[in-house]
Protein backbone atom coordinates (compact mmCIF):
# COMPACT_ATOMS: atom_id res chain seq x y z
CA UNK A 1 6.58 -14.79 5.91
CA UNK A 2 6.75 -15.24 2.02
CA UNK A 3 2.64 -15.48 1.81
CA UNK A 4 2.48 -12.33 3.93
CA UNK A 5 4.62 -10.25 1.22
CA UNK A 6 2.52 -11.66 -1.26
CA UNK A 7 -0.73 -10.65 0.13
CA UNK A 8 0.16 -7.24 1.07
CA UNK A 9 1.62 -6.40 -2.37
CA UNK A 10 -1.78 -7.97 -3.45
CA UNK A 11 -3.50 -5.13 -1.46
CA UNK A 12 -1.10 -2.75 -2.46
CA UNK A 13 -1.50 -3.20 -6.06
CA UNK A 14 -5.30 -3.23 -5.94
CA UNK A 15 -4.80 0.13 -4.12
CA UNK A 16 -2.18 1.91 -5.95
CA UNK A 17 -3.38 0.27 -9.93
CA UNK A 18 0.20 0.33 -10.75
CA UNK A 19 3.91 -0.84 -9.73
CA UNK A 20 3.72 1.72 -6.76
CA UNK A 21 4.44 0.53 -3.09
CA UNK A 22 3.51 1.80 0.20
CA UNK A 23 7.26 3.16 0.77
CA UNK A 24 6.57 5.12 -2.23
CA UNK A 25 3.17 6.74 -1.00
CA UNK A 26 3.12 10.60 -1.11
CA UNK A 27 1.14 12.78 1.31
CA UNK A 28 -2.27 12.95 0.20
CA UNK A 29 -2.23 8.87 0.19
CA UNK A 30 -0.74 8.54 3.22
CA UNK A 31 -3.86 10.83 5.22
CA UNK A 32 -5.91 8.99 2.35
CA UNK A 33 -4.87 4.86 3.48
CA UNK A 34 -3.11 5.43 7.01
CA UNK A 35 -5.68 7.39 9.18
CA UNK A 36 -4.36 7.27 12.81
CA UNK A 37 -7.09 6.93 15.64
């Protein structure tokens, strides 16, 4: 479980450039990252 934390706040950090998370991702990312089929 620990190595899965780690790798997505890997991912999140190369996405975001900065101390932001996915619980703090505003509207515009969220259509932007989380496109729903």
């Amino acid at each position: 479980m620990r190595e899965r934390v780690i790798f997505a706040r890997k991912i999140q950090r190369e996405r975001f450039k900065k101390d932001k998370t996915n619980s703090e991702m505003e509207i515009p990312e969220i259509k932007k990252y989380c496109q729903i089929d």
